[in-house]
N, C-alpha and C. Protein backbone atom coordinates (compact mmCIF):
# COMPACT_ATOMS: atom_id res chain seq x y z
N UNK A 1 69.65 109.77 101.76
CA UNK A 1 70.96 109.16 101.73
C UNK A 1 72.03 110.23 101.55
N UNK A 2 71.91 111.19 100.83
CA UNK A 2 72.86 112.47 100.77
C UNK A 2 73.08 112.98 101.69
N UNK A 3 71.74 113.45 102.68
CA UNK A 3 72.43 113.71 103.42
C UNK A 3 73.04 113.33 104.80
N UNK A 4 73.08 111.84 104.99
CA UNK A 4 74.03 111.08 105.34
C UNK A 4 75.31 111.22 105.22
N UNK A 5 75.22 111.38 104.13
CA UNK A 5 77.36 111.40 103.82
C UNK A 5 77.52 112.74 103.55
N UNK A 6 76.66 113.99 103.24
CA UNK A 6 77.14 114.91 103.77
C UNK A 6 77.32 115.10 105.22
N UNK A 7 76.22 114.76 106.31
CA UNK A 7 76.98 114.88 107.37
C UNK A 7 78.21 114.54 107.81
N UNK A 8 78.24 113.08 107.61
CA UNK A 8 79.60 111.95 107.78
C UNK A 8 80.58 112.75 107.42
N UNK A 9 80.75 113.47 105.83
CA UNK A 9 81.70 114.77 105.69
C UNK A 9 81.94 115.59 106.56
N UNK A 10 80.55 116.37 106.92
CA UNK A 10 80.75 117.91 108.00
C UNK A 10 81.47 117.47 109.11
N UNK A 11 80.91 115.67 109.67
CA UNK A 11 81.83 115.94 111.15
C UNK A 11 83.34 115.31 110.46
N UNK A 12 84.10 114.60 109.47
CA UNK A 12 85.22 114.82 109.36
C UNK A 12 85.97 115.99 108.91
N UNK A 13 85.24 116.67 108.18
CA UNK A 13 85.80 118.29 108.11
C UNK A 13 85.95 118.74 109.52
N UNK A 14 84.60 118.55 110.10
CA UNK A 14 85.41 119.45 111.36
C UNK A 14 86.67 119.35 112.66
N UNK A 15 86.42 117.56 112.40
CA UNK A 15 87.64 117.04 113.15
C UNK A 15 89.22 117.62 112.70
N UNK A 16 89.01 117.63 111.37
CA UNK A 16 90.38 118.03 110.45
C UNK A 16 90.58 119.50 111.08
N UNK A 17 89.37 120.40 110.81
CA UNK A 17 89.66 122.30 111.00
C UNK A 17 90.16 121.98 112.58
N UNK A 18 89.25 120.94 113.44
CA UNK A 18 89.73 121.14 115.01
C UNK A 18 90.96 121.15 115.50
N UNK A 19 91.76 119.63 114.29
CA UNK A 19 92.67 119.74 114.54
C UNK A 19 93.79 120.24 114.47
N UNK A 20 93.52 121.60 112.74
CA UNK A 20 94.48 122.44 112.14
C UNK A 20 94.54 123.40 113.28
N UNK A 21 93.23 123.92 113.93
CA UNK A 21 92.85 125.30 114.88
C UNK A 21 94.08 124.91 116.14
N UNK A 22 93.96 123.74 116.28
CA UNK A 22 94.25 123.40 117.92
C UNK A 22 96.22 124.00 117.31
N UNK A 23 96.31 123.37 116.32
CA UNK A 23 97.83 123.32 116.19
C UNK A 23 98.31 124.91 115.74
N UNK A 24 97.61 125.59 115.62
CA UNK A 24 97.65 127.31 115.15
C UNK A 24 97.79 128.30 116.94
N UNK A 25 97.14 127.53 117.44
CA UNK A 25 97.31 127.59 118.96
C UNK A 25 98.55 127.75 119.35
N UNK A 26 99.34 129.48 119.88
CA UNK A 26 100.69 129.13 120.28
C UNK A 26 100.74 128.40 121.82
N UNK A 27 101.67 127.46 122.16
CA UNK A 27 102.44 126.73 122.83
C UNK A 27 101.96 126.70 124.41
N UNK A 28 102.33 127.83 124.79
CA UNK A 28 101.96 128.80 125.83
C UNK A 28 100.80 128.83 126.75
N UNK A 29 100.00 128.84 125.56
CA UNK A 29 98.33 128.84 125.93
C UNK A 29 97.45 127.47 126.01
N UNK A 30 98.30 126.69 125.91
CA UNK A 30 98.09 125.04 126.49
C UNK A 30 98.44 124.60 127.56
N UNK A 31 98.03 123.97 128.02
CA UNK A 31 98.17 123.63 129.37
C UNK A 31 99.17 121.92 129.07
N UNK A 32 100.38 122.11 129.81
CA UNK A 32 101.11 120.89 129.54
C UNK A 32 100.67 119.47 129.33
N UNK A 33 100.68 119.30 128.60
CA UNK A 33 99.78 118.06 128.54
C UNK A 33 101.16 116.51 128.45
N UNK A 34 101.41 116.02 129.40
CA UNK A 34 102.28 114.49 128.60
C UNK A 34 102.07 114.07 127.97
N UNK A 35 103.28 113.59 127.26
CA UNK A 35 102.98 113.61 125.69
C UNK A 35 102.13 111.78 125.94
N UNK A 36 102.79 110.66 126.58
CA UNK A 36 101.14 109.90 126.25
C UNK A 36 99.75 110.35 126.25
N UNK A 37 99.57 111.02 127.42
CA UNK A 37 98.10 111.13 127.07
C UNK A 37 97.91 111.52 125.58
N UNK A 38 98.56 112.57 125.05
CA UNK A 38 98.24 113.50 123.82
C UNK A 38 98.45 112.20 123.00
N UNK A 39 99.16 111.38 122.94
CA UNK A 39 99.27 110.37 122.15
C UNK A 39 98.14 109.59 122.07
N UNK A 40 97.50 109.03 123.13
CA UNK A 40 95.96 108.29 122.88
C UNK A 40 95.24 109.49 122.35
N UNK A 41 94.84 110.58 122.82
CA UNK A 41 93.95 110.90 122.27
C UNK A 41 94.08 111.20 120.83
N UNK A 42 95.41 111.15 120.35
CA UNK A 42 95.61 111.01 118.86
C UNK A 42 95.09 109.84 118.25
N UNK A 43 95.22 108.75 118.65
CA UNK A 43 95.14 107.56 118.56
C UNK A 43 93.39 107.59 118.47
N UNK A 44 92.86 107.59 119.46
CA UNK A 44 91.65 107.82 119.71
C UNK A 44 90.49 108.80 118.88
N UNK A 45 91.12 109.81 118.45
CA UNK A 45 90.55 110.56 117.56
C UNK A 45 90.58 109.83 115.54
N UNK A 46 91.57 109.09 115.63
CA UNK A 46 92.02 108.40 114.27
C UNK A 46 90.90 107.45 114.04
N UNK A 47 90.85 106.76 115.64
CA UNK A 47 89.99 105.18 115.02
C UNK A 47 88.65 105.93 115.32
N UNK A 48 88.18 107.19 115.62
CA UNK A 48 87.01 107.27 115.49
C UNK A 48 86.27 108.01 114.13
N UNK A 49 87.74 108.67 113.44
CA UNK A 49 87.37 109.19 112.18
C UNK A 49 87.44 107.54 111.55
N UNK A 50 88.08 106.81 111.43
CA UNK A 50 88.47 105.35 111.14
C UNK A 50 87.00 104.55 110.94
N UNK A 51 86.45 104.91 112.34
CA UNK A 51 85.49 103.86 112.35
C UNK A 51 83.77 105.02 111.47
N UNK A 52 83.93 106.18 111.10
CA UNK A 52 83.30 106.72 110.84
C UNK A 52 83.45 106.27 109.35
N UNK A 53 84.40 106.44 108.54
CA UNK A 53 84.01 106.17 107.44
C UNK A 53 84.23 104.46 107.09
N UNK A 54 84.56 104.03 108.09
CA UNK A 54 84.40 102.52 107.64
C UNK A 54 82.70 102.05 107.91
N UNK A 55 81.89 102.90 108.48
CA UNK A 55 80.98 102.64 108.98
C UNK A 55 79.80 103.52 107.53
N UNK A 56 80.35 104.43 106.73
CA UNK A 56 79.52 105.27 106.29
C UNK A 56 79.58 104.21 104.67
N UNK A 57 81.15 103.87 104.13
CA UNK A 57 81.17 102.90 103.50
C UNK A 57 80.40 101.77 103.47
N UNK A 58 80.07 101.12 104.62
CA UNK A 58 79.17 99.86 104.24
C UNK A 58 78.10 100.24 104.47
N UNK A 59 77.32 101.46 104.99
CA UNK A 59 75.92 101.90 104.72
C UNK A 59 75.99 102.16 103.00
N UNK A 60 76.71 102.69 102.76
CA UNK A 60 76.85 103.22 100.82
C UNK A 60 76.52 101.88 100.16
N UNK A 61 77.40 100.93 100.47
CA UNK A 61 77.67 99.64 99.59
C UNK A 61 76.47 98.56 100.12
N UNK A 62 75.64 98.85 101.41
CA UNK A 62 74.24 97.81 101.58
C UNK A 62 73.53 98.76 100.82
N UNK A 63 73.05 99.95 100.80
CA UNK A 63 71.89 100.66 100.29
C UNK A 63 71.65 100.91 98.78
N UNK A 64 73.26 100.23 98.00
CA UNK A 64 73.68 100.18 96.77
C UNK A 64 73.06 98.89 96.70
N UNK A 65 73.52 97.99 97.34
CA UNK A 65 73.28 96.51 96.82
C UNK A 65 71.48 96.07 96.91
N UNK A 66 70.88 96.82 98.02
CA UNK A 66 69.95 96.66 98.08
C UNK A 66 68.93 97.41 97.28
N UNK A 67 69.04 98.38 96.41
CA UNK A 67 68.72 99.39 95.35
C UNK A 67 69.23 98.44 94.21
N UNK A 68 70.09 97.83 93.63
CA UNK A 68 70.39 96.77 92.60
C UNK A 68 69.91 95.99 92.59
N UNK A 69 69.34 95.31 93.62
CA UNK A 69 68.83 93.69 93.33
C UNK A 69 67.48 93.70 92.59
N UNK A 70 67.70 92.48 91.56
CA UNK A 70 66.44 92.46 90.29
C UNK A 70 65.31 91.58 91.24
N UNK A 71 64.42 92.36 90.82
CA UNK A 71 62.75 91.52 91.69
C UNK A 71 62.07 91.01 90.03
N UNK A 72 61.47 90.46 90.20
CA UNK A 72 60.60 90.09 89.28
C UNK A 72 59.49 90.50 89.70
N UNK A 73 58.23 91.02 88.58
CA UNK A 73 57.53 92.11 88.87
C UNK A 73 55.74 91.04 87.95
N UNK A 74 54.97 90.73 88.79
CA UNK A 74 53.76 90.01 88.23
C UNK A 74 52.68 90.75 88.49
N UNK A 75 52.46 91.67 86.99
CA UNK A 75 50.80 92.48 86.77
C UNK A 75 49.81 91.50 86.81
N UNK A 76 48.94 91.99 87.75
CA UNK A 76 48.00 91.28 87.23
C UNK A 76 46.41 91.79 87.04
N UNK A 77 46.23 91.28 85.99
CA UNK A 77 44.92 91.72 85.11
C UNK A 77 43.42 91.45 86.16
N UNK A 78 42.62 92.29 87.03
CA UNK A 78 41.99 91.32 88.13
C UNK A 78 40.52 91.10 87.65
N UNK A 79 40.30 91.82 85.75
CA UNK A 79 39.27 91.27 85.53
C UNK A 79 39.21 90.14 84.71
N UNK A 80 40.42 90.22 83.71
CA UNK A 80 40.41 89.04 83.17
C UNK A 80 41.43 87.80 84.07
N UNK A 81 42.11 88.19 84.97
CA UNK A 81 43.10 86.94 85.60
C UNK A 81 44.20 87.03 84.77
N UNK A 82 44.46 87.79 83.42
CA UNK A 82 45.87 87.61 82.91
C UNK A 82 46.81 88.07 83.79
N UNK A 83 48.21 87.15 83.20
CA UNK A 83 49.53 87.94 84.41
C UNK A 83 50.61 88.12 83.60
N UNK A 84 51.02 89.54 84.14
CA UNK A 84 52.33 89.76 82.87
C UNK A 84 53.37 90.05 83.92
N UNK A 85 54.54 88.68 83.59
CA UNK A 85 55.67 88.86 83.88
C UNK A 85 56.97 90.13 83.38
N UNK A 86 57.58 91.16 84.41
CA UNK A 86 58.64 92.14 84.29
C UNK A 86 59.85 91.95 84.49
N UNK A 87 60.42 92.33 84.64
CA UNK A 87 61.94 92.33 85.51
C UNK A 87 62.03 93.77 85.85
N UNK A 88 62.99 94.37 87.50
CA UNK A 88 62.94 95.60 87.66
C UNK A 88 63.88 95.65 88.66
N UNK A 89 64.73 96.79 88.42
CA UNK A 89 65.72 96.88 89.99
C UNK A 89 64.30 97.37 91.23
N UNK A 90 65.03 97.14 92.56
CA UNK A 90 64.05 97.55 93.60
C UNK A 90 63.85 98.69 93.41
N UNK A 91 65.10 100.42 93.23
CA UNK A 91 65.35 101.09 93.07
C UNK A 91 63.77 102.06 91.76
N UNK A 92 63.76 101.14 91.33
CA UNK A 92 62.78 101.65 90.24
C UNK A 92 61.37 101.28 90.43
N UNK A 93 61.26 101.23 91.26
CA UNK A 93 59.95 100.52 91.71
C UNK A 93 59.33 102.18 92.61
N UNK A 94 58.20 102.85 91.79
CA UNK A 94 57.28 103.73 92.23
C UNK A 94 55.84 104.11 92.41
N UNK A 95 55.63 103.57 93.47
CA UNK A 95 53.84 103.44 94.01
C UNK A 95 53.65 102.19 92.93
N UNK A 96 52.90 103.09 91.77
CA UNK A 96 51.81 102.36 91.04
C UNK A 96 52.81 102.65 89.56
N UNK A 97 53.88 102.40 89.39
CA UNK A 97 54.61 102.58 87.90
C UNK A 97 56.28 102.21 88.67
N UNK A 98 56.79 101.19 87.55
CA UNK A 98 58.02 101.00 87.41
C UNK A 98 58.68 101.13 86.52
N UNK A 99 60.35 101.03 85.81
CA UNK A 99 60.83 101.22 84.86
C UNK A 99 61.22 99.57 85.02
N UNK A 100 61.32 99.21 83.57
CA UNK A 100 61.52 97.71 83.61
C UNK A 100 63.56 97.45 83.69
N UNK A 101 63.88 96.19 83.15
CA UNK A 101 65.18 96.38 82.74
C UNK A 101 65.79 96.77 81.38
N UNK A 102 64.40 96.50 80.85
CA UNK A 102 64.96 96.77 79.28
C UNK A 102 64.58 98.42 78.90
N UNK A 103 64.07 99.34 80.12
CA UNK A 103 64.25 100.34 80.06
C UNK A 103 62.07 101.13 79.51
N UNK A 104 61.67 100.11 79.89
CA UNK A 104 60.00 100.36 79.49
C UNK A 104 59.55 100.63 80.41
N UNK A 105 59.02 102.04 80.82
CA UNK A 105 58.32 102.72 81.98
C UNK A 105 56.59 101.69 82.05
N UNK A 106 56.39 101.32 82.97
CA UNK A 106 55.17 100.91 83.38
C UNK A 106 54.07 101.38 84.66
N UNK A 107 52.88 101.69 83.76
CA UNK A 107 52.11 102.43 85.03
C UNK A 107 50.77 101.35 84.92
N UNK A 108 50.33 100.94 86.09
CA UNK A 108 49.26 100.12 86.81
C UNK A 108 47.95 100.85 86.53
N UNK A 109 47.44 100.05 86.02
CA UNK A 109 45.88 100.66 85.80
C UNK A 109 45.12 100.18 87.14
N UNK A 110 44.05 101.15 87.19
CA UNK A 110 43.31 100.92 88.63
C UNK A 110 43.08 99.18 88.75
N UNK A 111 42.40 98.62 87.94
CA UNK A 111 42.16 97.35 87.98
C UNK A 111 42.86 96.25 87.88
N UNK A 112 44.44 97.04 87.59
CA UNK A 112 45.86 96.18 87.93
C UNK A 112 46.32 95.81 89.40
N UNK A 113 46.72 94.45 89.61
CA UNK A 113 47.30 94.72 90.91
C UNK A 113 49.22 94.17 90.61
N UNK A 114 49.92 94.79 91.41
CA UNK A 114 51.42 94.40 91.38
C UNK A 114 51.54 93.44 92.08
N UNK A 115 52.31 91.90 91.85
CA UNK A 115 53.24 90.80 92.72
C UNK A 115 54.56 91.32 92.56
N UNK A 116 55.27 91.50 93.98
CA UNK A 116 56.53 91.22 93.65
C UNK A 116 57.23 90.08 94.25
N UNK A 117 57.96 89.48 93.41
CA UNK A 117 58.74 88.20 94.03
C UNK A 117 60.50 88.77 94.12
N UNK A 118 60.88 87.99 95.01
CA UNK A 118 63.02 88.62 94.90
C UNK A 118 63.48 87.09 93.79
C-alpha cells in the first residue's frame, strides 16, 4: 500500500517539476502555441492530477475501511469440540495467530481450527 501512494506522489511531483521546467523555458524556444489549445491542455493536465488523487483517496479510505471491520473469530477445540468466541479487526488477523480487541495476542495450536464470521 505505500508504495502506492508513493508512486501516486512521484507522478504528481513530476507533473508539478514538468510544469515548473516547461515555464523556466525562455519564450523563444517554443513553438507558438494558441493560447486555447494551451488552455485545454491546462485544463486537461488538472483533471488528470484531479482524478489521480481523487482516485488514490478512495483506494486509502476502502483499504482503511476494509482493514477496520470487526470479524468475529470461532477457535475451535477439534478434540474436545469446545469453541471459543474472539473479536478481531481483519487487519490483525495472521496465518495461525491474531490480536484480539481487547488487545490479547492469540496463537492456534495445531489441533485448533479458526471460523471466521463478518
Amino acid at each position: 500500500m505505500i508504495t502506492k501512494l508513493l508512486f501516486t506522489f512521484a507522478v504528481i511531483a513530476g507533473v508539478i517539476l514538468l510544469v515548473k521546467f516547461r515555464r523556466r523555458v525562455p519564450q523563444q524556444a517554443q513553438a507558438p502555441v494558441p493560447d486555447e489549445t494551451a488552455q485545454g491542455f491546462r485544463w486537461l493536465a488538472l483533471a488528470a492530477v484531479g482524478l489521480m488523487i481523487i482516485g488514490s483517496a478512495f483506494f486509502i479510505w476502502q483499504t482503511w475501511r476494509d482493514a477496520s471491520e470487526v470479524l468475529v473469530l470461532n477457535v475451535v477445540d477439534t478434540r474436545s469440540g469446545k469453541i471459543t468466541e474472539y473479536q478481531a479487526y481483519r487487519s490483525d488477523l495472521d496465518g495461525r495467530s491474531f490480536r484480539t480487541l481487547d488487545g490479547r495476542r492469540i496463537t492456534l495450536a495445531e489441533t485448533e481450527r479458526l471460523e471466521v464470521r463478518d
